[in-house]
C-alpha atoms as a PDB file:
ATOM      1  CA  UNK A   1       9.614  49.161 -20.182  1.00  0.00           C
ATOM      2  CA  UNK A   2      10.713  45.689 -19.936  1.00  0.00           C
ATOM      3  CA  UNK A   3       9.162  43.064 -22.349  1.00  0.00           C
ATOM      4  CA  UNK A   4       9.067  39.674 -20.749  1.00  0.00           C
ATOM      5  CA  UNK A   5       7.971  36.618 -23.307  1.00  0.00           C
ATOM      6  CA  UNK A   6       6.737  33.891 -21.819  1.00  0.00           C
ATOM      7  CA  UNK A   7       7.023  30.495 -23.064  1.00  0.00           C
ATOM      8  CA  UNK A   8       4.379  28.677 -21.713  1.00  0.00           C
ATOM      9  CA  UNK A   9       5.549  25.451 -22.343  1.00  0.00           C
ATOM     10  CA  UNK A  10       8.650  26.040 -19.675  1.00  0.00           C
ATOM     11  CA  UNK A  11       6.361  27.502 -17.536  1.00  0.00           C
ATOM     12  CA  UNK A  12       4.188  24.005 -17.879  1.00  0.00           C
ATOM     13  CA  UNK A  13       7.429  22.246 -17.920  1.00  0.00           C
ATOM     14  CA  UNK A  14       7.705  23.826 -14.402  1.00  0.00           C
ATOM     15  CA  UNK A  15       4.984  23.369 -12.782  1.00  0.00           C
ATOM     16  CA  UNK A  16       4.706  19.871 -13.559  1.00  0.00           C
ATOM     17  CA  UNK A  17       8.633  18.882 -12.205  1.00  0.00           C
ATOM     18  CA  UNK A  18       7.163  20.284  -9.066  1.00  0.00           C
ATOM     19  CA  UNK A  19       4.171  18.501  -9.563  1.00  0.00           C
ATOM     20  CA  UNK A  20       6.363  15.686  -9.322  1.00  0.00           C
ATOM     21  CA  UNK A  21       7.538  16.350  -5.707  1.00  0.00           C
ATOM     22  CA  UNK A  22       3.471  16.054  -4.910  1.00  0.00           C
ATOM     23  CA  UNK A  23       3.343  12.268  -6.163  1.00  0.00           C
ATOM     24  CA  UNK A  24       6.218  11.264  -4.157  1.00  0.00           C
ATOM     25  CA  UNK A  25       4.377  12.505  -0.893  1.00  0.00           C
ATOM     26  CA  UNK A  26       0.915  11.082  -1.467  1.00  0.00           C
ATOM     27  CA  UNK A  27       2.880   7.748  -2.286  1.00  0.00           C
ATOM     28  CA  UNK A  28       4.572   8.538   0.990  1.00  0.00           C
ATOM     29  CA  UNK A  29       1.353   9.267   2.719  1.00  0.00           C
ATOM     30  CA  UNK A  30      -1.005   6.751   1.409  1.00  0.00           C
ATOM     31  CA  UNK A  31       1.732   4.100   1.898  1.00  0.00           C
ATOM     32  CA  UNK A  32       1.494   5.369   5.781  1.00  0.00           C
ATOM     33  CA  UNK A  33      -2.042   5.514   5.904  1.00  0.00           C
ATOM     34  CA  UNK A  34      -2.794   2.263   4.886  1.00  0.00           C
ATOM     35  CA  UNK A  35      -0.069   0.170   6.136  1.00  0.00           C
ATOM     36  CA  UNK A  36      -1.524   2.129   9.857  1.00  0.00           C
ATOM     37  CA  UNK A  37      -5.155   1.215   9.094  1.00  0.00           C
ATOM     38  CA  UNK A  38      -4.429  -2.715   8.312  1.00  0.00           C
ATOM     39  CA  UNK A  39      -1.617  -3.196  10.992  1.00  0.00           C
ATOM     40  CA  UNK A  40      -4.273  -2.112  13.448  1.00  0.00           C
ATOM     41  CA  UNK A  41      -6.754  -4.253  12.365  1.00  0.00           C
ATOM     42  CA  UNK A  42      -4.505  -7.050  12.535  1.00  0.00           C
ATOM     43  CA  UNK A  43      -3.255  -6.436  15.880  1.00  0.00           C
ATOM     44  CA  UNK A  44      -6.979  -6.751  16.907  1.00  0.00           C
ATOM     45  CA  UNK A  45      -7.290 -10.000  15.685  1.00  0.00           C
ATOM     46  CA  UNK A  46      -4.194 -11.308  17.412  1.00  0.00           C
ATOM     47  CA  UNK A  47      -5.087  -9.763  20.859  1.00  0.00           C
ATOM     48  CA  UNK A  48      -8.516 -11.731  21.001  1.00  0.00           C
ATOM     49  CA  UNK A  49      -7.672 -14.787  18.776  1.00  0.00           C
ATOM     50  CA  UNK A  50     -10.612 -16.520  20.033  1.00  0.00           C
ATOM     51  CA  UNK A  51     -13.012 -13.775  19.232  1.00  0.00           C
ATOM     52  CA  UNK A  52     -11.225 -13.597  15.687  1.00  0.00           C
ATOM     53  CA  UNK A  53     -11.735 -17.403  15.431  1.00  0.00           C
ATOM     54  CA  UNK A  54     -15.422 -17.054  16.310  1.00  0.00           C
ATOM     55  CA  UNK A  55     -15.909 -14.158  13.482  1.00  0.00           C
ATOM     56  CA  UNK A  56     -14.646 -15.941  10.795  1.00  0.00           C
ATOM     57  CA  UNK A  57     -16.869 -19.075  11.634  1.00  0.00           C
ATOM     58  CA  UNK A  58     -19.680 -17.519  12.235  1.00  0.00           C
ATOM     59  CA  UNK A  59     -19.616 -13.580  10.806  1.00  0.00           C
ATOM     60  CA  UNK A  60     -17.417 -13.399   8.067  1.00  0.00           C
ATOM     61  CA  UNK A  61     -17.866 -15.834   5.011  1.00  0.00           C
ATOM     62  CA  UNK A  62     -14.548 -15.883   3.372  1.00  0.00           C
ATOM     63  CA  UNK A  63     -15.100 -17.666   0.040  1.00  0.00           C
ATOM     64  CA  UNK A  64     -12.918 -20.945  -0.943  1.00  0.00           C
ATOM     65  CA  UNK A  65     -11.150 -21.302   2.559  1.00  0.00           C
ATOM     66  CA  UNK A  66     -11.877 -22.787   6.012  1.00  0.00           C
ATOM     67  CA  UNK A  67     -12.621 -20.288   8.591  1.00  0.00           C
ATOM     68  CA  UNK A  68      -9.238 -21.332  10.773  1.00  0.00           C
ATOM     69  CA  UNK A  69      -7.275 -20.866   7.509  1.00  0.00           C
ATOM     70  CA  UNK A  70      -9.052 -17.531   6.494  1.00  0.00           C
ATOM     71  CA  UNK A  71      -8.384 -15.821   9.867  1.00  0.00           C
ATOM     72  CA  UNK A  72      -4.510 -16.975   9.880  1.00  0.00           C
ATOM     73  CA  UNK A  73      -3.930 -15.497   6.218  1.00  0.00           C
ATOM     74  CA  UNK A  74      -5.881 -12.887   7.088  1.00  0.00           C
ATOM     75  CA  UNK A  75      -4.510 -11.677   9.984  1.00  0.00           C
ATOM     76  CA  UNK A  76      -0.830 -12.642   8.710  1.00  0.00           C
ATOM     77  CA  UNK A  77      -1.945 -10.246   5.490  1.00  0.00           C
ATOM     78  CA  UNK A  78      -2.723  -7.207   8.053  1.00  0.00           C
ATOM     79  CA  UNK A  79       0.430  -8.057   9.795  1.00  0.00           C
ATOM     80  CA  UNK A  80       3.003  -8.908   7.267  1.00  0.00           C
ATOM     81  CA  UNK A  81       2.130  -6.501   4.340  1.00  0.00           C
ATOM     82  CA  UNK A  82       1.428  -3.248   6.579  1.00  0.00           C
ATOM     83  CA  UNK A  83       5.315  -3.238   7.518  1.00  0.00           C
ATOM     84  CA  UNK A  84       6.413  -3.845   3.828  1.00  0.00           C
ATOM     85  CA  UNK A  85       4.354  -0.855   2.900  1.00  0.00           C
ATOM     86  CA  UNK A  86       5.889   1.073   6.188  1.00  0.00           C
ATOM     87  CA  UNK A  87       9.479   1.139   4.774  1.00  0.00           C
ATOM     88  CA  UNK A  88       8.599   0.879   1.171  1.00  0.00           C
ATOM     89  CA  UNK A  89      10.508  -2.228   0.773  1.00  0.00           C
ATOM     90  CA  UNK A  90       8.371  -4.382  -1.996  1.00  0.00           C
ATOM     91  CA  UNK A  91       5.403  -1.600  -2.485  1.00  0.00           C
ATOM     92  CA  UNK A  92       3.888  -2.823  -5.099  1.00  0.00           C
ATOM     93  CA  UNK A  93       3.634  -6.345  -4.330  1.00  0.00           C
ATOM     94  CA  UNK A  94       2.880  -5.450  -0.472  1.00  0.00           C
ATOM     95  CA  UNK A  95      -0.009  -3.216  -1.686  1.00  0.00           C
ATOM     96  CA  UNK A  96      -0.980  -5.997  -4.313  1.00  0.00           C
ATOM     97  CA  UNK A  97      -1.263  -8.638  -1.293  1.00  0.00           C
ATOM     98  CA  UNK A  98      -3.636  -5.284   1.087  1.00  0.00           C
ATOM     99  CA  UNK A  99      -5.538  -4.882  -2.338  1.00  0.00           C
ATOM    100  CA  UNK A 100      -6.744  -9.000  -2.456  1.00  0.00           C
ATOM    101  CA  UNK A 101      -6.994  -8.623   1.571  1.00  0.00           C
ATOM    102  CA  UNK A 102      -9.444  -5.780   1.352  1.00  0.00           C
ATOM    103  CA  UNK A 103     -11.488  -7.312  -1.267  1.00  0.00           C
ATOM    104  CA  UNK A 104     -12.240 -10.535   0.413  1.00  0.00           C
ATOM    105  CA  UNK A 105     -12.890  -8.586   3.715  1.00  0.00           C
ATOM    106  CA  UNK A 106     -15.688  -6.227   1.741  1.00  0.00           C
ATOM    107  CA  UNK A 107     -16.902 -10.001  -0.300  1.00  0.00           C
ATOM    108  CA  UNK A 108     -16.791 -11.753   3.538  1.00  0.00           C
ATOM    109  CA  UNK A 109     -19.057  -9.636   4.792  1.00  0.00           C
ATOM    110  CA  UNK A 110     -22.897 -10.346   3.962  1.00  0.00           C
ATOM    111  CA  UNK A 111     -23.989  -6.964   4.871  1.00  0.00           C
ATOM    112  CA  UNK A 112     -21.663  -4.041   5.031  1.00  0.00           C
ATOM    113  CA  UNK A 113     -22.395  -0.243   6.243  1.00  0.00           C
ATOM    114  CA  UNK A 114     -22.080   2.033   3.337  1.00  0.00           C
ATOM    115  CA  UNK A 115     -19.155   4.126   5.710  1.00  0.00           C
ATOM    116  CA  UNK A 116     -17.637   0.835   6.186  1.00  0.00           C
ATOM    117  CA  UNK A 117     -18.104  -0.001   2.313  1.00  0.00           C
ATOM    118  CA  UNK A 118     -16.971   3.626   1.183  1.00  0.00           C
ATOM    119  CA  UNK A 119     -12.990   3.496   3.724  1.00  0.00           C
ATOM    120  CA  UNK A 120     -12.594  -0.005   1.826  1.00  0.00           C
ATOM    121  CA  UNK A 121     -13.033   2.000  -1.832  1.00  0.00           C
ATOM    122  CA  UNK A 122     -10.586   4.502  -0.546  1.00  0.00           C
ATOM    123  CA  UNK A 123      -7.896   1.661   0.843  1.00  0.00           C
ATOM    124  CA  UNK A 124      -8.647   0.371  -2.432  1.00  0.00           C
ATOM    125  CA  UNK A 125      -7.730   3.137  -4.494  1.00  0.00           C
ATOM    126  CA  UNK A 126      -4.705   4.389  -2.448  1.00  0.00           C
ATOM    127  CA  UNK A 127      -3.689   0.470  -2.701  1.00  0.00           C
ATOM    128  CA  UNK A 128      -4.188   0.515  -6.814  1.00  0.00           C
ATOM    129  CA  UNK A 129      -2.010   3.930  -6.818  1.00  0.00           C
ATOM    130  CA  UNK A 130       1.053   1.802  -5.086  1.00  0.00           C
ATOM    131  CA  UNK A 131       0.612  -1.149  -7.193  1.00  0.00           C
ATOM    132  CA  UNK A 132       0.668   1.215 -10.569  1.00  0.00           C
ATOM    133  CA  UNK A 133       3.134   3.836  -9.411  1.00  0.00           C
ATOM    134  CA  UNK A 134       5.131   2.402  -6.637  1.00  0.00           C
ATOM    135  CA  UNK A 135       6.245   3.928  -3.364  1.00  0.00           C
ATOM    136  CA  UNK A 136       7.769   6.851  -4.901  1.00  0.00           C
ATOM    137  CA  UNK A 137      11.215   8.833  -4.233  1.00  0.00           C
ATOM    138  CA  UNK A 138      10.813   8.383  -0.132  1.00  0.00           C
ATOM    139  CA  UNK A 139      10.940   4.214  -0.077  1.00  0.00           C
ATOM    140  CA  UNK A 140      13.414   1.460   0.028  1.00  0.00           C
ATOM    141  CA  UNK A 141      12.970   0.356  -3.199  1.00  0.00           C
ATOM    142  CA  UNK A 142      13.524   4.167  -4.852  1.00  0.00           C
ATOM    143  CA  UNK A 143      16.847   3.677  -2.231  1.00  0.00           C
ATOM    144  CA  UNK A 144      18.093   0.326  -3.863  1.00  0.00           C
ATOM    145  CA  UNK A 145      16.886   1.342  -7.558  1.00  0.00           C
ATOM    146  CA  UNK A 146      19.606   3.899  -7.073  1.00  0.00           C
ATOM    147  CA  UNK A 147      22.121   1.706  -4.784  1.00  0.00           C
ATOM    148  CA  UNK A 148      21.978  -1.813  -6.544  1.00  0.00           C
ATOM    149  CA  UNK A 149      23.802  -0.915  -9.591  1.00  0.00           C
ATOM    150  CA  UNK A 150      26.379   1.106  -7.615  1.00  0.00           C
ATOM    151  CA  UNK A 151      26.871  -2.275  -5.774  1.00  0.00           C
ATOM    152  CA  UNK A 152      26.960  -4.313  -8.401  1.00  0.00           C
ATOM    153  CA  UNK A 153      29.684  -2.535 -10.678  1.00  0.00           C
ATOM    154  CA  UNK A 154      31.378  -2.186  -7.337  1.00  0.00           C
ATOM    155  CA  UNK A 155      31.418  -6.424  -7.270  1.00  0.00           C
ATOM    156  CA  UNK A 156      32.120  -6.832 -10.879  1.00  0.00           C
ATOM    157  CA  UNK A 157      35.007  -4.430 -10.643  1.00  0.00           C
ATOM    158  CA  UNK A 158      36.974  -6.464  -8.481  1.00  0.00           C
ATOM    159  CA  UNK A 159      36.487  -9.810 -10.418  1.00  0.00           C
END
């Protein structure tokens, strides 16, 4: 009869480096999800401009900013940001600018359906994960964490 010991602090040591590999997806996913779920919206807005005028005059009641102003940053936000997120490039400042976006849509709108009210909570949350933990192994900035300082000994070599 053999007699295995286990240590179960390797075995925890284990688990938790695959763990790891889990992270880097739901970065990878979340970063998908929401960059797909604000480019959208934005793309709305700029196929009926006029209609996205009128609802920021008269629906939404963005606080400190004209209407005109409030549907250009908004709907350069949902445009701008959502491709950021996309490649990784910037994550935590692209989700950063979604987060403030989604806020003032939820404090725009006077009354809000609770299913309406409960997707902005999850954008929200996904969005805080990115700005705490960043995009994780599978984005450009994991790419030119890694890259940059190969580069730059590269330059400094030859000086």
């Amino acid at each position: 009869m053999i007699n295995y010991r286990v240590s179960y602090g390797a075995v925890y040591q284990w688990l938790f480096s695959k763990a790891s590999v889990l992270h880097h997806l739901a970065s990878l996913a979340g970063r998908l999800y929401v960059a797909n779920v604000f480019f959208s919206a934005g793309l709305v807005k700029i196929r009926d401009w006029e209609t996205t005028i009128f609802l920021f005059e008269e629906e939404y009641q963005v606080p400190l900013l004209s209407p005109v102003l409030g549907a250009y940053l908004g709907t350069f936000g949902e445009l701008f940001f959502p491709i950021l997120l996309l490649i990784g490039l910037g994550t935590r400042f692209a989700a950063a600018g979604l987060f403030v976006v989604n806020v003032v849509a939820v404090l725009s709108l006077a009354e809000i359906a609770p299913a309406a009210y409960y997707l902005h909570v999850i954008w929200g949350l996904v969005l805080g994960h990115l700005v705490i933990y960043g995009g994780g192994w599978f984005s450009a900035d994991a790419y030119l964490k890694i890259e940059c300082p190969k580069l730059i000994r590269r330059q400094t070599a030859l000086y």
